[in-house]
Protein backbone atom coordinates (compact mmCIF):
# COMPACT_ATOMS: atom_id res chain seq x y z
CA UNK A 1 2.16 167.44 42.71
CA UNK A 2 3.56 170.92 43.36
CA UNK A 3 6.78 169.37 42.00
CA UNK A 4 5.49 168.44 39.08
CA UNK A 5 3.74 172.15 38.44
CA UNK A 6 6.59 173.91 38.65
CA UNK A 7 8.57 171.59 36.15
CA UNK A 8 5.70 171.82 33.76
CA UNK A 9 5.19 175.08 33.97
CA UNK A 10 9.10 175.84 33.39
CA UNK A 11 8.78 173.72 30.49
CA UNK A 12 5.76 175.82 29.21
CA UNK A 13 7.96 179.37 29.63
CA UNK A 14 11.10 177.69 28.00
CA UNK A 15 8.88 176.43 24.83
CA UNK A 16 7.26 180.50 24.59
CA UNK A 17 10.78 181.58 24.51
CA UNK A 18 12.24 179.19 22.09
CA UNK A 19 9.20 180.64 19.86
CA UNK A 20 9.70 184.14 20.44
CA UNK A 21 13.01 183.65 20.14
CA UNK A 22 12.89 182.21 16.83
CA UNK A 23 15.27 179.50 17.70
CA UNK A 24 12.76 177.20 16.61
CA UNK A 25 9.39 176.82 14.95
CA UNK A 26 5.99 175.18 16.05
CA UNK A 27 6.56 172.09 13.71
CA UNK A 28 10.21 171.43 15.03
CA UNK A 29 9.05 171.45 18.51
CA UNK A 30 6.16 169.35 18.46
CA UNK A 31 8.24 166.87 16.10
CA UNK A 32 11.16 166.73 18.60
CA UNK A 33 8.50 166.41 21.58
CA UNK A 34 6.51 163.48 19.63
CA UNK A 35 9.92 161.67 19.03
CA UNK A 36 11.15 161.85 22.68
CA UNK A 37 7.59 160.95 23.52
CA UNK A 38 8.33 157.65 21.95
CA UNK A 39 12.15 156.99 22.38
CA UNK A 40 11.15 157.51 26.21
CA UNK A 41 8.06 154.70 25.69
CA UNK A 42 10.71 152.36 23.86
CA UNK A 43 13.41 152.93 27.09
CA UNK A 44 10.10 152.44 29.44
CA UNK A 45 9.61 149.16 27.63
CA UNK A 46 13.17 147.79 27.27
CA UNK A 47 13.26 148.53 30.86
CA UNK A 48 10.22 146.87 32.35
CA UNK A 49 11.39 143.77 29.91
CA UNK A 50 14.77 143.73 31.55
CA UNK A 51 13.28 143.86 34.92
CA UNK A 52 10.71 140.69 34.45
CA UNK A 53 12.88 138.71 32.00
CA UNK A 54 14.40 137.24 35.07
CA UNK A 55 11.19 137.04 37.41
CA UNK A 56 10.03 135.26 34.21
CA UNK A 57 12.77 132.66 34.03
CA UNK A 58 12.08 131.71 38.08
CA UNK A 59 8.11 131.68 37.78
CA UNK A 60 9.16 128.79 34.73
CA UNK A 61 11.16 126.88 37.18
CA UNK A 62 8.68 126.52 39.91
CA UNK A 63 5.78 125.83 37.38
CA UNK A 64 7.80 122.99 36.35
CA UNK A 65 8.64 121.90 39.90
CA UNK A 66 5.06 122.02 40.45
CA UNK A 67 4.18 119.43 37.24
CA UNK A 68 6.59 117.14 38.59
CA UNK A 69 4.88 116.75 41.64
CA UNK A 70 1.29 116.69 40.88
CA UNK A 71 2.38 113.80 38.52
CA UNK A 72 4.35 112.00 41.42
CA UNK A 73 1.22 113.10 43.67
CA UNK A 74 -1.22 111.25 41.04
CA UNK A 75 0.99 108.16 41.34
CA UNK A 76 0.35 108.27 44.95
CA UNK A 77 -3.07 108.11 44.72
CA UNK A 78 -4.10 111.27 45.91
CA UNK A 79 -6.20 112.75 43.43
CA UNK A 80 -7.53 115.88 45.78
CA UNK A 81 -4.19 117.13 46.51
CA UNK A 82 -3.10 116.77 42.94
CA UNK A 83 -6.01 118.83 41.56
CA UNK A 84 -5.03 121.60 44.26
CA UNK A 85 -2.18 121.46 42.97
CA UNK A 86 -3.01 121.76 39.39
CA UNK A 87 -5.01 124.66 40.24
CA UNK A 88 -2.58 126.34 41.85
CA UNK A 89 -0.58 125.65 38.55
CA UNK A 90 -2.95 127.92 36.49
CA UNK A 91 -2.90 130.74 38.71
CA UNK A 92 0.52 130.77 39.01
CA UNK A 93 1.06 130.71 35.36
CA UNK A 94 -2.03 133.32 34.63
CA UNK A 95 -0.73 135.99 35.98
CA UNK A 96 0.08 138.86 33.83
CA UNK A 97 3.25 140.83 35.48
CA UNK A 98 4.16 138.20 37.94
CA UNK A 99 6.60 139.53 41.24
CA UNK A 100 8.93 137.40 43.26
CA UNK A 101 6.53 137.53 45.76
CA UNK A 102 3.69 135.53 44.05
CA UNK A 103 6.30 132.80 43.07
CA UNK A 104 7.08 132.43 47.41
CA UNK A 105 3.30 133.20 48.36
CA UNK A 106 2.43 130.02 45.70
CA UNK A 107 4.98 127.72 46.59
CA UNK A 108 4.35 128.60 50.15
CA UNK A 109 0.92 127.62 49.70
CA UNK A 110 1.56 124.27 47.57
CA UNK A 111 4.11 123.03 50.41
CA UNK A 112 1.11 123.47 52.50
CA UNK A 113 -1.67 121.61 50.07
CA UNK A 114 1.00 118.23 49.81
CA UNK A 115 1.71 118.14 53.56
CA UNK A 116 0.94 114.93 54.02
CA UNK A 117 2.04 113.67 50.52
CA UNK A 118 5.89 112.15 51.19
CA UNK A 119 7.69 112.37 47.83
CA UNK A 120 10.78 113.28 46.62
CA UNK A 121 9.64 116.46 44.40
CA UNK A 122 7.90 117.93 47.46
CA UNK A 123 11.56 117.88 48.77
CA UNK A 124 12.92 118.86 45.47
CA UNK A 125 10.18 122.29 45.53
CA UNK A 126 11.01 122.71 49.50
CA UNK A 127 14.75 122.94 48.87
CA UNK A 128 14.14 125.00 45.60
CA UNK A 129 11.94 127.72 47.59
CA UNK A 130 14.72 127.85 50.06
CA UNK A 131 17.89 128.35 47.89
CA UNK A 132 14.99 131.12 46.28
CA UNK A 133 14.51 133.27 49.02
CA UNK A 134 17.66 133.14 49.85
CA UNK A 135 19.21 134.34 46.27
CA UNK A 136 16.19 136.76 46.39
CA UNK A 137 16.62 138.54 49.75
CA UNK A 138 19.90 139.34 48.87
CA UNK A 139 18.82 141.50 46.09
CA UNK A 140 16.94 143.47 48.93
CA UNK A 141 18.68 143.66 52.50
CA UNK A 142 21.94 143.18 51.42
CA UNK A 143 24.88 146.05 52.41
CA UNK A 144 23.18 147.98 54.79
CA UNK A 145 26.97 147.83 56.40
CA UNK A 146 30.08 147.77 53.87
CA UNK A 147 30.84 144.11 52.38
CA UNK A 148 33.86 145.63 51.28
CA UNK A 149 37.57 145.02 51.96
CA UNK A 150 37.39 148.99 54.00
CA UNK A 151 34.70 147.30 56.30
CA UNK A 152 34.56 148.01 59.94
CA UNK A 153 35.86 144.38 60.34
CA UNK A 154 38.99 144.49 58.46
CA UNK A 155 40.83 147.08 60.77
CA UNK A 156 43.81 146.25 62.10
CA UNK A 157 43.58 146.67 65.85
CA UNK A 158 46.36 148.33 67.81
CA UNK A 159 45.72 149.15 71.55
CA UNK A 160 46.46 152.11 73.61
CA UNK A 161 50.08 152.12 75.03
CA UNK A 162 51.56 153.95 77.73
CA UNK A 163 55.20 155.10 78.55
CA UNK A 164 56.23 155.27 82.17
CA UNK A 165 55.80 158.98 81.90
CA UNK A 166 52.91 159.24 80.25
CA UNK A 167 50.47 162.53 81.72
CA UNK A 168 47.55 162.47 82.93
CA UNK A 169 45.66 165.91 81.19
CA UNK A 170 41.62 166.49 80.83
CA UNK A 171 40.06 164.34 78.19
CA UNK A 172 39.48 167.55 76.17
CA UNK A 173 43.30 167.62 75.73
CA UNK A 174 43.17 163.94 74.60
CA UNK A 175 40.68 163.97 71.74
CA UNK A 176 42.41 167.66 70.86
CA UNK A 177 45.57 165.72 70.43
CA UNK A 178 43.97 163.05 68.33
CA UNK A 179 42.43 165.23 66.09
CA UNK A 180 45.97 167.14 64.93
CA UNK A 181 47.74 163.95 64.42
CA UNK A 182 44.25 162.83 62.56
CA UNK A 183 44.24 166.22 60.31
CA UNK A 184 48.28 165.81 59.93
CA UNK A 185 47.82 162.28 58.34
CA UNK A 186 44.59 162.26 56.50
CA UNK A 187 44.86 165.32 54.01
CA UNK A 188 41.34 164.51 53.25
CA UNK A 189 39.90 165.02 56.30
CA UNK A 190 37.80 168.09 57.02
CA UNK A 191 35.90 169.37 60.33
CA UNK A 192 33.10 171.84 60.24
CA UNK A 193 29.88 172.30 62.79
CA UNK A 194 28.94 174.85 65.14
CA UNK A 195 31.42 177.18 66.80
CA UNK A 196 34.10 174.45 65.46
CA UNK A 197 36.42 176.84 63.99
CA UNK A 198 37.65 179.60 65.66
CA UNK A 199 36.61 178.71 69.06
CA UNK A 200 37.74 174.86 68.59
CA UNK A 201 34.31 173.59 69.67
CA UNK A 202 31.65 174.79 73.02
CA UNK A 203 34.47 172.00 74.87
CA UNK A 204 37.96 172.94 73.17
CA UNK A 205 38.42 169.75 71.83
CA UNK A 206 39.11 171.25 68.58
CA UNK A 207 41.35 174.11 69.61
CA UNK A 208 44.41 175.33 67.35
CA UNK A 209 43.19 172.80 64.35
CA UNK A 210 42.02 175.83 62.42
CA UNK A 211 45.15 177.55 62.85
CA UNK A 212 47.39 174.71 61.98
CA UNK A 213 45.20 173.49 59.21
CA UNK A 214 43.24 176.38 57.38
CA UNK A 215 39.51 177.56 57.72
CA UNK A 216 39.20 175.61 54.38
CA UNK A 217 39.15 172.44 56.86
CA UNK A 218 38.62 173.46 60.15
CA UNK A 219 35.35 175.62 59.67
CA UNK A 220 32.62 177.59 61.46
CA UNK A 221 28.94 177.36 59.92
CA UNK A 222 25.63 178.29 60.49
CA UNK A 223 22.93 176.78 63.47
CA UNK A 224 21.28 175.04 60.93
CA UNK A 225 21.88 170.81 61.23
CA UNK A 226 20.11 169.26 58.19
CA UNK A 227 22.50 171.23 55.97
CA UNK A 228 25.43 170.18 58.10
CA UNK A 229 24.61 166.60 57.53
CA UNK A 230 23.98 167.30 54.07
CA UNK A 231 27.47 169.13 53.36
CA UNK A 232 29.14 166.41 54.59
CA UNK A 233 26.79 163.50 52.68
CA UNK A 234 27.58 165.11 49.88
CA UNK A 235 32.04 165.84 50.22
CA UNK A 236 31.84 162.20 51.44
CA UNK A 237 30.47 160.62 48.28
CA UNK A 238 33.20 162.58 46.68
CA UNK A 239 36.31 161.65 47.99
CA UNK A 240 36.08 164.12 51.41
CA UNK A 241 36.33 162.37 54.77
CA UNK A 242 34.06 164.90 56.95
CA UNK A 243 33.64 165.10 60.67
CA UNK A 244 30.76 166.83 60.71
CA UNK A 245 29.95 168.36 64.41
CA UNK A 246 26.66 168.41 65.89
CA UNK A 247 26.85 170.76 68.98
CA UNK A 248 24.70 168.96 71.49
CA UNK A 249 23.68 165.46 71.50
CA UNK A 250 19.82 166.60 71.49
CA UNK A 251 20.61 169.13 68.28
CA UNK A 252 20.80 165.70 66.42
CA UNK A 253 17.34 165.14 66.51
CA UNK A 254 17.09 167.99 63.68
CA UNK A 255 19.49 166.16 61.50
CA UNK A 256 17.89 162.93 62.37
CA UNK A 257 15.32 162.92 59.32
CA UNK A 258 18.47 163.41 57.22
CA UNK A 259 20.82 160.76 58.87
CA UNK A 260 18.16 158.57 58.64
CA UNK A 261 17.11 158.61 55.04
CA UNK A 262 20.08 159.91 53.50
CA UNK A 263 23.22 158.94 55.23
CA UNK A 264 22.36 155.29 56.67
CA UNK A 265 20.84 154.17 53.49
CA UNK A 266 23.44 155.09 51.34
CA UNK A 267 25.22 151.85 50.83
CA UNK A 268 21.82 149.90 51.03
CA UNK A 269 20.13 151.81 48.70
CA UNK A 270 22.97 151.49 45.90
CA UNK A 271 24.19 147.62 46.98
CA UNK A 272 27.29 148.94 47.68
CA UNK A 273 27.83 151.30 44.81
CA UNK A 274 28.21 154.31 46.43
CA UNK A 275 29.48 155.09 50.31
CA UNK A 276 29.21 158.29 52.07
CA UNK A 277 31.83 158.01 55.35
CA UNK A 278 30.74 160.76 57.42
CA UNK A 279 31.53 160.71 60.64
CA UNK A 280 29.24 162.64 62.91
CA UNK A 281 30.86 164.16 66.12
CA UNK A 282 28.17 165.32 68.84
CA UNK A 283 28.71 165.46 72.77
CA UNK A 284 25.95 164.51 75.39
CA UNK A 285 24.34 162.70 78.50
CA UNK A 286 25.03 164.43 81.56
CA UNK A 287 24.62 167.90 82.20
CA UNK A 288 22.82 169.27 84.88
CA UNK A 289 20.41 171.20 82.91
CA UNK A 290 16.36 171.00 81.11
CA UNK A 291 18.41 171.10 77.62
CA UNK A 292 21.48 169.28 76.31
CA UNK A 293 21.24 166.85 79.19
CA UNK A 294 18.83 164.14 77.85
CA UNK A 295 20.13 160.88 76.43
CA UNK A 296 17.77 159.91 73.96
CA UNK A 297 20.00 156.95 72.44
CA UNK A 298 16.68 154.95 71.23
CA UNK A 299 15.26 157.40 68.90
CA UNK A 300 18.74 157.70 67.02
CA UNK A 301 19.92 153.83 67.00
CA UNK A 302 16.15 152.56 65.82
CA UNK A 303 16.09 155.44 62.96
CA UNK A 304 20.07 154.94 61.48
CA UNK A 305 20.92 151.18 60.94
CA UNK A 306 23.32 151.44 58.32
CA UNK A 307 25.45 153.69 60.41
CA UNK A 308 28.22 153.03 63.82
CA UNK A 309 26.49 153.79 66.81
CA UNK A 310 30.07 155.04 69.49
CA UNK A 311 29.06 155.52 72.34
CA UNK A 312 32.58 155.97 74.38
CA UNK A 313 32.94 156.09 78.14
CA UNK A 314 36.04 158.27 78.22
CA UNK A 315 38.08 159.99 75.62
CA UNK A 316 41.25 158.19 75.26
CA UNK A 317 38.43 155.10 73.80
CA UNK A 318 36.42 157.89 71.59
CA UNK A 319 39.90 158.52 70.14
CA UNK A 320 40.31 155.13 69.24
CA UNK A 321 37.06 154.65 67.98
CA UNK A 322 37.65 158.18 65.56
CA UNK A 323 40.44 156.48 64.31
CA UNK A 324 38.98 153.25 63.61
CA UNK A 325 35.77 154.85 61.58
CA UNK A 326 38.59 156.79 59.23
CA UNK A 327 40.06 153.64 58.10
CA UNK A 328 36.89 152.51 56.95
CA UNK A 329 34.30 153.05 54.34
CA UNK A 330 31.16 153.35 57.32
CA UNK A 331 29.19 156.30 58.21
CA UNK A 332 29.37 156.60 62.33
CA UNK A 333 27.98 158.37 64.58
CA UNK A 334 30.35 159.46 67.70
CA UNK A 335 28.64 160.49 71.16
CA UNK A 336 31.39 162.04 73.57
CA UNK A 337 30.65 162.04 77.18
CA UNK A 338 29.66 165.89 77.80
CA UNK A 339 31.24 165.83 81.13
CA UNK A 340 34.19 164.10 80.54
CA UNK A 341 36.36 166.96 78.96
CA UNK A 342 37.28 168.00 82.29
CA UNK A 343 38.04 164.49 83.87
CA UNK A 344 41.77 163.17 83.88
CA UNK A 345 42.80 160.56 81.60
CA UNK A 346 46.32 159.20 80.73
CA UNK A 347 47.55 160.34 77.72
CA UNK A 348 48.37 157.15 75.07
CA UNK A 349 51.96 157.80 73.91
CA UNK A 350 50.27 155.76 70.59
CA UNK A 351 47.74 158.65 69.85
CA UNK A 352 46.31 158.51 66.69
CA UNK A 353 47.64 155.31 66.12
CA UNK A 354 45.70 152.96 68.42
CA UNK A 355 41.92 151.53 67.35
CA UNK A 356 39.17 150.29 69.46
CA UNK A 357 37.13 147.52 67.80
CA UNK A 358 33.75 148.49 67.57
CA UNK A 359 31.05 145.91 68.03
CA UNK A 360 32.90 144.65 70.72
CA UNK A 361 31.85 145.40 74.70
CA UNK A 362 35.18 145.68 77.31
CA UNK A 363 34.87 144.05 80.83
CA UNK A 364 36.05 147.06 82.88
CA UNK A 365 35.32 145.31 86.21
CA UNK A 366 35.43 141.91 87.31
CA UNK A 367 32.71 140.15 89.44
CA UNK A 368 31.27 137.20 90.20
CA UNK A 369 27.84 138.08 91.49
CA UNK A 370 26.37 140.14 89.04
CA UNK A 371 26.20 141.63 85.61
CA UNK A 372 25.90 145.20 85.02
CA UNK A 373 25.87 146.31 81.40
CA UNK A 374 26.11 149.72 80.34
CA UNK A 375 27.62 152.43 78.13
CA UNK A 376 28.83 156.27 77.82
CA UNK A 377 28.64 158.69 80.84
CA UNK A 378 27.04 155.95 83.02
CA UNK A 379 30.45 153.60 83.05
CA UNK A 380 31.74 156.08 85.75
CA UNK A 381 28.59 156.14 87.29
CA UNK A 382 28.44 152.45 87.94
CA UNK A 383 31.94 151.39 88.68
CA UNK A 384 31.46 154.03 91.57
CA UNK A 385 28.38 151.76 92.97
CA UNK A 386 30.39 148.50 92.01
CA UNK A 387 33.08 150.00 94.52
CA UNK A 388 29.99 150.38 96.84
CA UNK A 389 28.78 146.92 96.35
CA UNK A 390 32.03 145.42 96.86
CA UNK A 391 32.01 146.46 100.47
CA UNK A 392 29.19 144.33 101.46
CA UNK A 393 30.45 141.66 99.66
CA UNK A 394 28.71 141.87 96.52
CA UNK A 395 30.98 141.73 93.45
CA UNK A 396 30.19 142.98 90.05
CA UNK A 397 31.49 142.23 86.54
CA UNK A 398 30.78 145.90 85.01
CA UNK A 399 30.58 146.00 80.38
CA UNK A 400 30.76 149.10 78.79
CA UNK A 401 28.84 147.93 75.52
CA UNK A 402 31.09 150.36 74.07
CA UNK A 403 28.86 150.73 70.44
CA UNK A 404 25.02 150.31 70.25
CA UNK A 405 25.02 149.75 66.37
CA UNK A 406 26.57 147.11 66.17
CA UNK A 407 25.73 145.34 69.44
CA UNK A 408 27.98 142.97 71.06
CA UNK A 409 28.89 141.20 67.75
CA UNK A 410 30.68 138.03 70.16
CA UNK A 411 27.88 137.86 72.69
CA UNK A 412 30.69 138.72 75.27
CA UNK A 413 27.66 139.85 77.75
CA UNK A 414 26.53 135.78 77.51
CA UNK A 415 29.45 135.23 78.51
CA UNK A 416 29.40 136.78 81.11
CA UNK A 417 26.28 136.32 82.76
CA UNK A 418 27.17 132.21 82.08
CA UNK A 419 29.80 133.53 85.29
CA UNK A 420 27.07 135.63 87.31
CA UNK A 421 23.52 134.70 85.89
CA UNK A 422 22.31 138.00 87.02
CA UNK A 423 21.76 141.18 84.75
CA UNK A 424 21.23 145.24 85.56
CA UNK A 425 21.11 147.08 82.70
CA UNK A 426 21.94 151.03 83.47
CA UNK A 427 21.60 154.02 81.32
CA UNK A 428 20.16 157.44 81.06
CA UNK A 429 17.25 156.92 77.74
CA UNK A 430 14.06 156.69 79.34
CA UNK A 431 12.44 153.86 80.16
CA UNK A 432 11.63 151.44 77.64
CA UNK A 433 14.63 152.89 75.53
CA UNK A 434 17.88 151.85 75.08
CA UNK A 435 17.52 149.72 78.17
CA UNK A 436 14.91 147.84 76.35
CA UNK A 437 16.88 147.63 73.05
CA UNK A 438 19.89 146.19 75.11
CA UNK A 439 17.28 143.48 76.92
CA UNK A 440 15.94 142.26 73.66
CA UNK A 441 19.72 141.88 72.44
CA UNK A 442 20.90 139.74 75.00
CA UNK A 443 17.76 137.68 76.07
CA UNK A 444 16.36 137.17 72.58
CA UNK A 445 19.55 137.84 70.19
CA UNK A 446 21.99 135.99 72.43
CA UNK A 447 19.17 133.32 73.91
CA UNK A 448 20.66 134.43 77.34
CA UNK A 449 17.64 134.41 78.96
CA UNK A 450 18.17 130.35 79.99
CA UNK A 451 21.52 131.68 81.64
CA UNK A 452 19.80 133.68 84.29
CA UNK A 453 18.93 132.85 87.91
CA UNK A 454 16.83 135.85 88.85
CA UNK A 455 14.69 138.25 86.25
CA UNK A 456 16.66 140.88 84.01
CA UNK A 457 15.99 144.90 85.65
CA UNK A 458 16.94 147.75 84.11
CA UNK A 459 17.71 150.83 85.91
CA UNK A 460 17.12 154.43 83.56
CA UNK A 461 16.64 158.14 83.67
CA UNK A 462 13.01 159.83 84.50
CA UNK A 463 10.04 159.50 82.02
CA UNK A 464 10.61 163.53 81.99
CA UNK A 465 13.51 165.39 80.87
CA UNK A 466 16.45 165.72 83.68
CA UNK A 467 15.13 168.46 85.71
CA UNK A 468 17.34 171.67 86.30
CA UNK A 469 20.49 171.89 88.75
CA UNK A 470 22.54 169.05 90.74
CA UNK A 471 19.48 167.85 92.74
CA UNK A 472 16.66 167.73 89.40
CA UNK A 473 19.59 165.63 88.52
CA UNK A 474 20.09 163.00 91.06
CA UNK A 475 15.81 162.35 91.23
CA UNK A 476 16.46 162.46 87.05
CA UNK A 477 19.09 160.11 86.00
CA UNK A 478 20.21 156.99 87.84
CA UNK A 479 23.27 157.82 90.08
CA UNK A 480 25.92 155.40 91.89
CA UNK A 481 23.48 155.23 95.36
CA UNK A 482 20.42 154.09 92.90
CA UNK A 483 22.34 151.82 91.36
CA UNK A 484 23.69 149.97 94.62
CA UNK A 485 19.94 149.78 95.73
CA UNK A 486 19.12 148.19 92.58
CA UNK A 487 21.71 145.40 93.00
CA UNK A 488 21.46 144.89 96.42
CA UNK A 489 18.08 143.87 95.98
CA UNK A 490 18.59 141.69 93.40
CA UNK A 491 20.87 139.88 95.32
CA UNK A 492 18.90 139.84 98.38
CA UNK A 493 15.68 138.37 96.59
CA UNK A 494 18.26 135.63 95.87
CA UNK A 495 19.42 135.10 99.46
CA UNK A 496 17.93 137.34 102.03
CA UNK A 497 20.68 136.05 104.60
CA UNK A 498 23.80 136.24 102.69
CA UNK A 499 22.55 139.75 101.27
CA UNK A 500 20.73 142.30 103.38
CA UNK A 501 19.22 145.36 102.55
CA UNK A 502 21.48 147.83 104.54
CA UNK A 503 20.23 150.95 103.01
């Protein structure tokens, strides 16, 4: 409504000046308002007629379907159901501005009245209503991801490779290196967020870029996130690849009205007309700290699908997954482990060259005993325990999901527990959060729930936010000794002699 005031009462100013202006007289005004008046009532009309002409054409169809089969109905001598059905008929065909959704509501409600009549136009209506709903619902949930030939799907995958003298350097060097051979061969591409520029990012993984590439690419701007996220929404649907930097994985949460509405919607809202391929770079999980140390994955993934959910364990896989979102046409969102920029990784002598296929979990341990599903900082945390485990015998089959949006697009985790038919699921959301989201994908999504011997757990942070300093974070987030209590007893409530609690 306030909207609407301040338009009006623009309007009202511009039409006193135009007066007192003498750029135009009473008459000519109100003559050129009572003609746009109605050229904008004609449009209104043309348009609503457009709209229902088709709506129209369907409603016909199933009237028809439904004349056919009270007549075969008659013939079957089942005079209730065909009056039902003839009343049904005249509501159908009564209504004034009919919607799709009286035409399935109806039909829904015929198949019901003629259950028990067996004829061939009740088959004839059943399949029409299904080939219906199905044209239909394409109109409406279609391209929430790209349906395009730049889709996700259609990049060519190249792995890592290594020389025999390939370095091992901290992963901030890793994703630094990625990014100049990115900016070298995407002329396009542009980086701005907080402290990006001239310091090269809180972590360094952007060092040098703006002095190699120009603060016209590489740039520093202001603590405020919505209008980061709406710079780069905005250079994306124009031809600009952004990476547009989010300081701290919990700073996202201001952005997160935008992302949401905005940025994931994009190709939904426009069927694929328009795409907006921003990448957004942010950096969280552990940190031994009350802020920029919570991991609050569920309130992102349930708020953005229409977006790539990257959630990388190390940085030599978020470079791969970088390059993978820049030869697409999808809007991603890119988590980096916050303290990973100090830990060693080998350096790929393929850098920004090599993908990583998103959607699609890696098996970074083998096991036999167990399944133990999990994703980001948390990898490290439980191949540690798996180590642990192995010790007493117990041998675990670790997957780093790798991406939460999409999830596990091959069931590979079914496959897995087919092998152990035991699940943990680890991470650091809260309870009931991205655990939960990751239980309902694999039990209800992937029907693995008949492939397990013992009942899913799922081991998370705290309820509160990690608590300050190296010890609020061991009672906060699940480290490698919780996790090795956690499977040991699992195992041991599946064979108390084999697998004793030693701890």
């Amino acid at each position: 409504r306030m909207e609407w005031e301040k338009e009006f009462d623009c309007l009202t100013r511009m039409r006193a000046w135009m007066l007192e202006e003498k750029l135009a007289t009473e008459k000519e005004i109100v003559d050129v308002e009572e003609k746009s008046a109605a050229r904008v009532r004609k449009l209104k009309g043309a348009a609503w007629d457009a709209y229902t002409a088709p709506i129209r054409t369907e409603l016909k169809t199933a009237v028809e379907l439904y004349s056919v089969l009270r007549d075969e109905i008659v013939l079957l001598n089942l005079p209730e159901v065909a009056e039902s059905v003839a009343v049904e008929w005249n509501e159908l065909v009564s209504i004034r501005e009919p919607f799709r959704r009286d035409i399935m509501v109806s039909t829904h409600k015929v198949l019901q009245l003629t259950a028990s009549a067996n004829c061939s136009s009740r088959n004839a209506l059943q399949q029409w209503r299904k080939s219906f709903n199905g044209d239909v619902k394409e109109l409406y949930v279609s391209h929430l991801y790209s349906e395009g030939k730049n889709q996700i799907a259609n990049v060519h995958h190249v792995n890592a490779s290594y020389d025999s003298d390939s370095q091992s350097v901290n992963g901030s060097e890793i994703i630094n290196a990625f990014f100049h051979s990115a900016f070298a061969k995407h002329n396009n591409l542009v980086m701005f967020g907080e402290d990006t520029g001239k310091l090269g990012d809180v972590n360094q993984g952007a060092v040098g870029l703006q002095e190699k590439f120009g603060e016209v690419r590489v740039s520093d701007v202001g603590i405020r996130e919505c209008t980061i996220l709406g710079q780069a929404i905005g250079l994306a649907m124009r031809g600009i690849r952004p990476i547009a930097e989010i300081q701290y994985l919990d700073y996202l949460l201001y952005s997160l009205q935008i992302m949401s509405d905005d940025l994931a919607t994009v190709q939904w809202r426009t069927k694929g007309g328009q795409k907006a391929p921003v990448i957004v770079r942010t950096r969280g999980h552990r940190l031994e700290g009350v802020w920029h140390s919570g991991s609050p994955m569920a309130a992102i993934i349930n708020l953005v699908r229409g977006m790539y959910v990257c959630v990388p364990r190390n940085f030599v896989q978020a470079a791969g997954m970088y390059n993978t979102l820049l030869q697409a046409d999808e809007p991603g969102l890119v988590v980096e482990v916050l303290n990973g920029y100090r830990l060693k990784e080998k350096l790929p002598s393929n850098i920004g060259e090599y993908t990583v296929e998103l959607g699609i979990p890696e098996v970074v341990r083998n096991g036999s005993h167990l399944t133990i599903v999990t994703y980001g900082a948390t990898v490290k945390v439980v191949l540690d325990a798996a180590t642990m485990l192995a010790k007493f015998g117990i041998e675990c089959e670790v997957v780093d999901v790798q991406t939460l949006l999409p999830f596990d697009v091959h069931a590979v985790i079914a496959e897995s527990l087919k092998k152990t038919s035991r699940l943990l699921i680890v991470d650091e959301d809260m309870p009931g959060g991205t655990s939960a989201y990751i239980l309902d994908k694999i039990v209800e999504e992937q029907k693995a729930y008949n492939l397990l011997d013992s009942p899913p757990r799922t081991l998370t942070a705290a309820q509160n936010r990690p608590a300050y300093g190296t010890d609020g974070n061991y009672w906060s987030k699940p480290e490698a000794e919780h996790v090795f209590d956690a499977v040991q007893s699992i195992m041991n409530e599946s064979n108390p002699d084999l697998f004793p609690i030693t701890i």
